[in-house]
C-alpha atoms as a PDB file:
ATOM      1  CA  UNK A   1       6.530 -16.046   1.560  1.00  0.00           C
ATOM      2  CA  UNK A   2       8.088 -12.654   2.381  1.00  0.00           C
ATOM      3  CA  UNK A   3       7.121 -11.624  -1.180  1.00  0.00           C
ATOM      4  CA  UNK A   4       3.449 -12.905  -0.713  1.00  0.00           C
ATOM      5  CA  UNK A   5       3.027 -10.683   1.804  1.00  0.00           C
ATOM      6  CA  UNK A   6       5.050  -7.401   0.926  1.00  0.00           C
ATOM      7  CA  UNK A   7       2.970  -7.402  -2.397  1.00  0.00           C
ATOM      8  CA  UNK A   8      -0.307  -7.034   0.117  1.00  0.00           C
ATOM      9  CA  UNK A   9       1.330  -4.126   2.291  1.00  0.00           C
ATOM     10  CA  UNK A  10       3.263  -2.302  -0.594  1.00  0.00           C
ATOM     11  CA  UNK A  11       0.178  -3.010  -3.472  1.00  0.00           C
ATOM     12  CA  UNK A  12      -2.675  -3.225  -1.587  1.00  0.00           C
ATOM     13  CA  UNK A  13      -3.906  -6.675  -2.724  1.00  0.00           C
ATOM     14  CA  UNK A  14      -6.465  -8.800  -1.147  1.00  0.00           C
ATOM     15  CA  UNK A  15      -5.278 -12.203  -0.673  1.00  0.00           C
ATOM     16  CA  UNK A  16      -7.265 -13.692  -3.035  1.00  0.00           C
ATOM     17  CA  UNK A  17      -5.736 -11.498  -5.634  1.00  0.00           C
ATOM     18  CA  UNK A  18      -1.984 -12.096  -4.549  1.00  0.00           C
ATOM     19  CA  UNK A  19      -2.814 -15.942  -4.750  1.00  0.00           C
ATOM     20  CA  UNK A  20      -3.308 -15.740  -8.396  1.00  0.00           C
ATOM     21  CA  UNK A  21      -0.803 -13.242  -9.193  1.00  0.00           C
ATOM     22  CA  UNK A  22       1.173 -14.244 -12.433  1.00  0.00           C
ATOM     23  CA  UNK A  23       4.360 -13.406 -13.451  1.00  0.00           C
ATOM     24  CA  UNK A  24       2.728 -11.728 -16.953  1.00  0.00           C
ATOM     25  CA  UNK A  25       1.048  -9.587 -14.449  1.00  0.00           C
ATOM     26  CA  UNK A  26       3.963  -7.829 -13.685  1.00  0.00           C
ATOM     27  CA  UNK A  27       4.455  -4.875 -16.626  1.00  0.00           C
ATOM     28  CA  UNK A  28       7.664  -3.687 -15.209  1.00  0.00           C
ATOM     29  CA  UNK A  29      10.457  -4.592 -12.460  1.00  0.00           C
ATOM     30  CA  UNK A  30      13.354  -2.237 -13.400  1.00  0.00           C
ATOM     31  CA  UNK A  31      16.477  -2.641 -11.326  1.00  0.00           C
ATOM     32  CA  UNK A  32      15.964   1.126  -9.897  1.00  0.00           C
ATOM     33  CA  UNK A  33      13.153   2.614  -9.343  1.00  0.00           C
ATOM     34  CA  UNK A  34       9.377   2.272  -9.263  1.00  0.00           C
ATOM     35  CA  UNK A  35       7.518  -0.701 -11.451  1.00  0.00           C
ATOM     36  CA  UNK A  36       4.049  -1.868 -12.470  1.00  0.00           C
ATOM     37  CA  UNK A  37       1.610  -4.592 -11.951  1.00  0.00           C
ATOM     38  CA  UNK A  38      -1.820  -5.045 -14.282  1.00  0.00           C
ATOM     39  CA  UNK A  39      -4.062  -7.193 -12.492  1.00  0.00           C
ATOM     40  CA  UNK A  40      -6.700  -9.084 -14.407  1.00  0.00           C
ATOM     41  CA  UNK A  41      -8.071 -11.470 -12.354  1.00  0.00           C
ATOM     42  CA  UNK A  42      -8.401 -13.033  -8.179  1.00  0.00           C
ATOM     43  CA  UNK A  43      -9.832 -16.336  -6.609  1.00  0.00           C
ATOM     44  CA  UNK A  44     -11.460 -15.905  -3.761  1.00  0.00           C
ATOM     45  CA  UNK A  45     -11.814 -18.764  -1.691  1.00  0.00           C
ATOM     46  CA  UNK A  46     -15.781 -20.189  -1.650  1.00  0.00           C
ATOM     47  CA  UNK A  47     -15.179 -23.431  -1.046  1.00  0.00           C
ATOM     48  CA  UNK A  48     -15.567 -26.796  -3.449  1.00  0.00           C
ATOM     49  CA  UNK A  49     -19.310 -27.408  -2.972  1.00  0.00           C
ATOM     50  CA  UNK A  50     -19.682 -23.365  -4.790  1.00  0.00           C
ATOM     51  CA  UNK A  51     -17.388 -23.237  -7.438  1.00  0.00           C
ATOM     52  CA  UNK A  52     -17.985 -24.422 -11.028  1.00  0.00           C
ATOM     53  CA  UNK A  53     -14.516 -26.387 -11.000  1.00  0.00           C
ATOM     54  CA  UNK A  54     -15.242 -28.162  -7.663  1.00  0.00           C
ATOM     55  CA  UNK A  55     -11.828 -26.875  -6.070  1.00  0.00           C
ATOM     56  CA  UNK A  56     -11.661 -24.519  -3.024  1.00  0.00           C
ATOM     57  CA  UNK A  57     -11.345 -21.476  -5.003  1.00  0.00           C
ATOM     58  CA  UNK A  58     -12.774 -20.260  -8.609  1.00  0.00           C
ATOM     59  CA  UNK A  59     -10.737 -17.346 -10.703  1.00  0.00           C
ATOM     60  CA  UNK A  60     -13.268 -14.645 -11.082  1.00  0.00           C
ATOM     61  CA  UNK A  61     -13.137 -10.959 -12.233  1.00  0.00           C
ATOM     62  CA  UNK A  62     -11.862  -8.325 -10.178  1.00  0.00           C
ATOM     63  CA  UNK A  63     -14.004  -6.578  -7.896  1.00  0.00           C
ATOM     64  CA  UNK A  64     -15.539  -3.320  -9.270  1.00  0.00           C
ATOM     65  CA  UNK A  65     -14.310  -4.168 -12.877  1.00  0.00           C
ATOM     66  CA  UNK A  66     -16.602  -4.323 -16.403  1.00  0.00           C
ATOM     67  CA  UNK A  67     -15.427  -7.760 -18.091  1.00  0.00           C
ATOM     68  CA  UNK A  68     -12.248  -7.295 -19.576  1.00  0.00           C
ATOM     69  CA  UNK A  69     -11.454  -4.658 -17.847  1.00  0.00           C
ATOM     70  CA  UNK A  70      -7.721  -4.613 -15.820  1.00  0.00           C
ATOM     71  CA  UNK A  71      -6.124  -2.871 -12.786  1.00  0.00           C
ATOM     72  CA  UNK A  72      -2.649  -0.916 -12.648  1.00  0.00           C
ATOM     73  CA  UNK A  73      -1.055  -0.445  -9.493  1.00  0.00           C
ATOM     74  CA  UNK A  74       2.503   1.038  -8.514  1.00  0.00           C
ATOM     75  CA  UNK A  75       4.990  -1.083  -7.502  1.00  0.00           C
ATOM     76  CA  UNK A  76       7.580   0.533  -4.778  1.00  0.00           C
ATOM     77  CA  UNK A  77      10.736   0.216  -4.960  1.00  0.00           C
ATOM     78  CA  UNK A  78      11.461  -1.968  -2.284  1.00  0.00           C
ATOM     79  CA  UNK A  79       8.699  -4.543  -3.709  1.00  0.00           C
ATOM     80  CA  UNK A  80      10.329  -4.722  -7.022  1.00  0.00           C
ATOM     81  CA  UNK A  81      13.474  -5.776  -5.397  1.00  0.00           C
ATOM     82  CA  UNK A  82      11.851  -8.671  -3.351  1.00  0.00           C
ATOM     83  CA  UNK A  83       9.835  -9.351  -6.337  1.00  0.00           C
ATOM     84  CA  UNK A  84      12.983  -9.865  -8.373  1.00  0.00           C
ATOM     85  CA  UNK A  85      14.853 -12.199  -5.731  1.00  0.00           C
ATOM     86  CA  UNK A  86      11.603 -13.939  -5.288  1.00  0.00           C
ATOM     87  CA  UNK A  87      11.666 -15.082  -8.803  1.00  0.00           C
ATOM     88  CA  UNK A  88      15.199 -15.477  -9.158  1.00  0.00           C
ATOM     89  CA  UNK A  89      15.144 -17.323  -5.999  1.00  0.00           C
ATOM     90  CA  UNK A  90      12.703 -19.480  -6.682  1.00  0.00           C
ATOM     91  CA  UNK A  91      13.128 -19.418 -10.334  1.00  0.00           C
ATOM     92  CA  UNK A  92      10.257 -18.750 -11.423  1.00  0.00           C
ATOM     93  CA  UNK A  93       9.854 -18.246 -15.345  1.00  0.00           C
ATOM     94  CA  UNK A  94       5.917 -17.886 -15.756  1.00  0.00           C
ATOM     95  CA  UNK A  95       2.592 -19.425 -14.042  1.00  0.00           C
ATOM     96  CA  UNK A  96       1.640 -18.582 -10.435  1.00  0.00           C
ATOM     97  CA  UNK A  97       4.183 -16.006  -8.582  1.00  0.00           C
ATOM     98  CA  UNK A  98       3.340 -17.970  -5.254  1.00  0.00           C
ATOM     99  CA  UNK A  99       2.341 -21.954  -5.042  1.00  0.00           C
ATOM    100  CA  UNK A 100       1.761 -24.128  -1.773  1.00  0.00           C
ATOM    101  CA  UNK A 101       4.636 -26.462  -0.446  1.00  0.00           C
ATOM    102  CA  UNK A 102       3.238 -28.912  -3.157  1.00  0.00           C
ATOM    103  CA  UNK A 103       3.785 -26.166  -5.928  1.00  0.00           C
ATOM    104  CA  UNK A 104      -0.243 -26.348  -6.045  1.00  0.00           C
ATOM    105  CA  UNK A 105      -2.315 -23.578  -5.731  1.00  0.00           C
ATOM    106  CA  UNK A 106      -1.223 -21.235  -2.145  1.00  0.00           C
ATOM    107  CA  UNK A 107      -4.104 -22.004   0.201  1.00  0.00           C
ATOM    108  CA  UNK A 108      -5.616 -19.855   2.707  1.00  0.00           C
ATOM    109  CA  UNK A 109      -4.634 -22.503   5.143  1.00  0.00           C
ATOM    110  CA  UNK A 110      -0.844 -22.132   4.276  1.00  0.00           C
ATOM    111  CA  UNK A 111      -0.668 -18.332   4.661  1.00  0.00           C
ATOM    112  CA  UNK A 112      -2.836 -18.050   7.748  1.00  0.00           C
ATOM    113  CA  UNK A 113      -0.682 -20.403   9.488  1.00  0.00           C
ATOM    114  CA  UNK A 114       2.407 -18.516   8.812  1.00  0.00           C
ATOM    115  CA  UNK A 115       0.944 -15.397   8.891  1.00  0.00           C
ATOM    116  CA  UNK A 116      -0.243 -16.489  12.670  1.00  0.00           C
ATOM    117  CA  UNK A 117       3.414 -17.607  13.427  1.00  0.00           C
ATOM    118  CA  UNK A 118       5.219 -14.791  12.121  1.00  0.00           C
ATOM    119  CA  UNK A 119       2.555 -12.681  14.439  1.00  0.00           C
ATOM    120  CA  UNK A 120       3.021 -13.956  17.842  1.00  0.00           C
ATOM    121  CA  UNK A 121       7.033 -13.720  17.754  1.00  0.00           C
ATOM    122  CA  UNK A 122       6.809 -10.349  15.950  1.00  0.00           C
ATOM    123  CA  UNK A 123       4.249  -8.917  18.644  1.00  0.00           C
ATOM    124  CA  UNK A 124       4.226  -8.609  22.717  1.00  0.00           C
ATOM    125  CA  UNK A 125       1.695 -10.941  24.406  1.00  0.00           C
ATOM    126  CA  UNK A 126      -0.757  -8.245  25.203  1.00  0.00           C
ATOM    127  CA  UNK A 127      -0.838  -6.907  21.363  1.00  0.00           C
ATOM    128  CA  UNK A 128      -1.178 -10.871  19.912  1.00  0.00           C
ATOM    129  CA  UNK A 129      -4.143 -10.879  22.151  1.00  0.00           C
ATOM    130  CA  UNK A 130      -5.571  -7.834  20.625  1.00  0.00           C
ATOM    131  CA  UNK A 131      -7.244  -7.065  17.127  1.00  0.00           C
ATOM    132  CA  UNK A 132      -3.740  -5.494  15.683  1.00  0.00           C
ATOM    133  CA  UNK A 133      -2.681  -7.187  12.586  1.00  0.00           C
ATOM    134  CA  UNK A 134      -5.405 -10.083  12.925  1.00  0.00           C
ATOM    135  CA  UNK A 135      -5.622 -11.126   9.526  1.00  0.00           C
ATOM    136  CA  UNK A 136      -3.268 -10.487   6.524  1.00  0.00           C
ATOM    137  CA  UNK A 137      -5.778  -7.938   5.152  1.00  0.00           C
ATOM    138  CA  UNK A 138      -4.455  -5.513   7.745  1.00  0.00           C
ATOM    139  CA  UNK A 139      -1.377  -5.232   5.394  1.00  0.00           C
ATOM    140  CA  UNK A 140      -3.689  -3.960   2.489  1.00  0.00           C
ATOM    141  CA  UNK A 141      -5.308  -2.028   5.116  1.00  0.00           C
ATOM    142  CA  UNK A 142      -1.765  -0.386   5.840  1.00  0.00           C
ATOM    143  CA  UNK A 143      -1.172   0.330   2.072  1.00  0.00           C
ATOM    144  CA  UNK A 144      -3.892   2.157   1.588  1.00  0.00           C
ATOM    145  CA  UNK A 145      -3.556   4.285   4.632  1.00  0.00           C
ATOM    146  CA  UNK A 146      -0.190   5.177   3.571  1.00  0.00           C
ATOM    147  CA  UNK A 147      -1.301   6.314  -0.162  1.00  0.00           C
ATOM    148  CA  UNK A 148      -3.810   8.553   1.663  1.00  0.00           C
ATOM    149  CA  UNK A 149      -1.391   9.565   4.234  1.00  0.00           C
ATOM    150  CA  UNK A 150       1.255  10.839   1.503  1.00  0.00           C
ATOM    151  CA  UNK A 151      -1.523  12.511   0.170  1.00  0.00           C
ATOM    152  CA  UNK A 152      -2.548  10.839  -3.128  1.00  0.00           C
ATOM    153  CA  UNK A 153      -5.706  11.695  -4.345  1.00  0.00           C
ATOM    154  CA  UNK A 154      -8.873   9.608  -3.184  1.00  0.00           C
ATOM    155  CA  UNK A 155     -10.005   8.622  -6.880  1.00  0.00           C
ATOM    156  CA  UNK A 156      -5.828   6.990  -7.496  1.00  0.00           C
ATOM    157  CA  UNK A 157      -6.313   5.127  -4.581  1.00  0.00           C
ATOM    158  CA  UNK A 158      -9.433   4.110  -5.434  1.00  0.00           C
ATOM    159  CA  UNK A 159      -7.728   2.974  -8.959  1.00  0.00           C
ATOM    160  CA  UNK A 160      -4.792   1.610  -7.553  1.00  0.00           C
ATOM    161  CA  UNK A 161      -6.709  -0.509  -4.518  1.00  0.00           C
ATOM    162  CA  UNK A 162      -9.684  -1.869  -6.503  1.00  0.00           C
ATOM    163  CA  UNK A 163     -12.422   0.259  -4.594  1.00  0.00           C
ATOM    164  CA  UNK A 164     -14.848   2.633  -5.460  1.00  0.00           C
ATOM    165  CA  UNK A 165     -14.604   5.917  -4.387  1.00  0.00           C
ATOM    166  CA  UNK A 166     -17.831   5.648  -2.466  1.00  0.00           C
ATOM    167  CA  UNK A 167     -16.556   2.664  -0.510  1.00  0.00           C
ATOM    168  CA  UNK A 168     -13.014   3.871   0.157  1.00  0.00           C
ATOM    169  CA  UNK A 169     -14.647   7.341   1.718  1.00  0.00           C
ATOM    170  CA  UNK A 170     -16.414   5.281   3.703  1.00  0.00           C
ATOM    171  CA  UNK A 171     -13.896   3.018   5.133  1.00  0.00           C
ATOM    172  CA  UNK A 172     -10.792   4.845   5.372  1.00  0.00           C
ATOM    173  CA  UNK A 173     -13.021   8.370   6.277  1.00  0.00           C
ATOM    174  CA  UNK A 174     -11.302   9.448   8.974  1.00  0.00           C
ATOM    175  CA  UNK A 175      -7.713   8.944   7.135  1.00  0.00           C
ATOM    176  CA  UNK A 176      -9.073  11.780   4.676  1.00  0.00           C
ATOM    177  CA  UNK A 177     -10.602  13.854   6.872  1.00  0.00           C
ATOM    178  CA  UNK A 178      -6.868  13.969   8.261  1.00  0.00           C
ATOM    179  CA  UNK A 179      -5.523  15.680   5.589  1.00  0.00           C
ATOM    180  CA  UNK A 180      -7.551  18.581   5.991  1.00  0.00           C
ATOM    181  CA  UNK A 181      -4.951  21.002   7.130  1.00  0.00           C
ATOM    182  CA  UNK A 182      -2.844  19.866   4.533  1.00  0.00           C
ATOM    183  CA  UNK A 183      -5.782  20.416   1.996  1.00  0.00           C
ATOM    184  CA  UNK A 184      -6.177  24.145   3.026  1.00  0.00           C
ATOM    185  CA  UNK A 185      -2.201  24.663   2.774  1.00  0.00           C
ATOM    186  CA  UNK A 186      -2.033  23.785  -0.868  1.00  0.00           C
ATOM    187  CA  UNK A 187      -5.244  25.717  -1.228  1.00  0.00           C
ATOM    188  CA  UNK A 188      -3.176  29.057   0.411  1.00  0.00           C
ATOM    189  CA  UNK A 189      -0.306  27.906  -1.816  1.00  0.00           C
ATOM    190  CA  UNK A 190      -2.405  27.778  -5.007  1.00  0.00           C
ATOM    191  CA  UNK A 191      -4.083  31.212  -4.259  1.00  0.00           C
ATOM    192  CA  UNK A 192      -0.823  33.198  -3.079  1.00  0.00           C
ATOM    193  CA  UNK A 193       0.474  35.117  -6.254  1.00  0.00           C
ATOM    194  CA  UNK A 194       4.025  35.761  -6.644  1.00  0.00           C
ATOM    195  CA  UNK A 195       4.619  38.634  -4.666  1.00  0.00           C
ATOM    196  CA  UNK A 196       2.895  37.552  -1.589  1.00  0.00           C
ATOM    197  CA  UNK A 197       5.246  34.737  -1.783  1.00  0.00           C
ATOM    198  CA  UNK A 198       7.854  36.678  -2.079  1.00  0.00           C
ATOM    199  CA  UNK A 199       6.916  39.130   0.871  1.00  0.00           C
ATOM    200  CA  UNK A 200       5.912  36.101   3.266  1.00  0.00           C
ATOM    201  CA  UNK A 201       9.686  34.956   2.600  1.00  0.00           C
ATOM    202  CA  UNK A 202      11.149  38.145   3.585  1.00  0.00           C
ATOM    203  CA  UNK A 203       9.284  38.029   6.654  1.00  0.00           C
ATOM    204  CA  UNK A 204       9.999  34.763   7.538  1.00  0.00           C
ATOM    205  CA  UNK A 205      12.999  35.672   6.987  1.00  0.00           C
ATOM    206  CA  UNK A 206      13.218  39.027   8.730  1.00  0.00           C
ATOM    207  CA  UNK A 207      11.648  36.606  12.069  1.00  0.00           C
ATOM    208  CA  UNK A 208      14.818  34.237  11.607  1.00  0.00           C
ATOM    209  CA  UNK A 209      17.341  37.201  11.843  1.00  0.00           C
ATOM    210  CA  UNK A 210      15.542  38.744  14.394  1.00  0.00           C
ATOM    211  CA  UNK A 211      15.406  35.664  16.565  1.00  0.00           C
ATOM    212  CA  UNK A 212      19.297  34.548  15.743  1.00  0.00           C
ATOM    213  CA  UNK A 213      19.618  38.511  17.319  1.00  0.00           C
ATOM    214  CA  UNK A 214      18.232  38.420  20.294  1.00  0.00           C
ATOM    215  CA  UNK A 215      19.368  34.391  20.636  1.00  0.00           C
ATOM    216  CA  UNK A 216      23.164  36.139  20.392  1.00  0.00           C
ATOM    217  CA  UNK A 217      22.234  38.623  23.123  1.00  0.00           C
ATOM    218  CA  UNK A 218      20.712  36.605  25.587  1.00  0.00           C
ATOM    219  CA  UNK A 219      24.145  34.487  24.957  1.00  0.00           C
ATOM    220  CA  UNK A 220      26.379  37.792  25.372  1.00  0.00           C
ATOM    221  CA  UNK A 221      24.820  38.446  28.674  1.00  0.00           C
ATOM    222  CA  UNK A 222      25.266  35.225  29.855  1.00  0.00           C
ATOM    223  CA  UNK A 223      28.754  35.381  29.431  1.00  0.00           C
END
């Protein structure tokens, strides 16, 4: 299950969309280098007594999407090569990416309980017993953090993550409000012509000379 759960922290998926991940889902796992995902559809879990099929889960549109409608998202380098082992592992030549010990559907029950296992010998006592990393969702949590840390634009991660941009302001708020200082750099970068470039490197560079200078004669007198 290592790829069920690096496709949450590298993709941002909700567990109900990694569950019916497909291999046709996958646009592009080159050998090197970055590949793609289109996403089309997820089943959330709602329980037999509330679906039309009368199993657990019912495969539904994605959230935030017209009919029809699909969503890219970047696969990193590092998840295209567990993808790839995954399926050659498991050979896997269409159908579900990840099945239950059965090969039926992956239940909620199966993850959890690994996902609780791997947690208390990955953690100390006193951070099992906290909130950290309660629930797999924390790894899409982590994903999305890290696009907005790297400083990718709210509206892609809204694309990639399957949020609107209203709702992905408001939950990961104080992750943008970060970047601020960031923000007003490439501002001063975009508004700095030429030749104040060119005269903030010679200063920088006049400080560097001056400080190697008086670096060499503190080290002279020393001697």
């Amino acid at each position: 299950m290592v790829a069920f759960f690096a496709v949450m922290y590298y993709a941002a998926l909700r567990p109900e969309e990694t569950v019916d991940l497909r291999r046709e889902h996958l646009v592009s796992l080159p050998e090197i280098g970055w590949g793609e995902m289109r996403l089309t559809h997820s089943e959330p879990r709602s329980g037999s007594r509330w679906t039309n099929s009368g199993s657990p889960r019912d495969r539904q549109l994605l959230k935030h999407r017209a009919p029809g409608e699909t969503r890219p998202v970047p696969l990193h380098p590092d998840l295209v090569r567990l993808l790839r082992h995954h399926i050659a592992e498991l050979q896997i030549p269409g159908g579900r990416l990840f099945v239950g010990p059965r090969g039926g559907i992956m239940t909620d029950r199966t993850y959890l309980g690994v996902w609780h296992k791997a947690r208390a010998k990955a953690l100390t006592p006193a951070e099992a017993a906290s909130p950290l990393a309660e629930t797999p969702y924390a790894l899409r949590h982590a994903a999305v953090f890290t696009w907005l840390g790297a400083g990718v634009p709210p509206a892609q991660v809204a694309e990639w993550a399957g949020y609107s941009v209203a709702v992905l302001l408001r939950v990961y708020a104080k992750c943008v409000a970060d970047q601020e200082d960031e923000a007003k750099r490439r501002i001063t970068e975009a508004n700095t012509s030429p030749a104040e470039e060119r005269e903030v490197g010679r200063r920088r560079r006049g400080c560097r000379l001056g400080r190697t200078h008086v670096s060499d004669s503190a080290h002279r007198k020393s001697r």
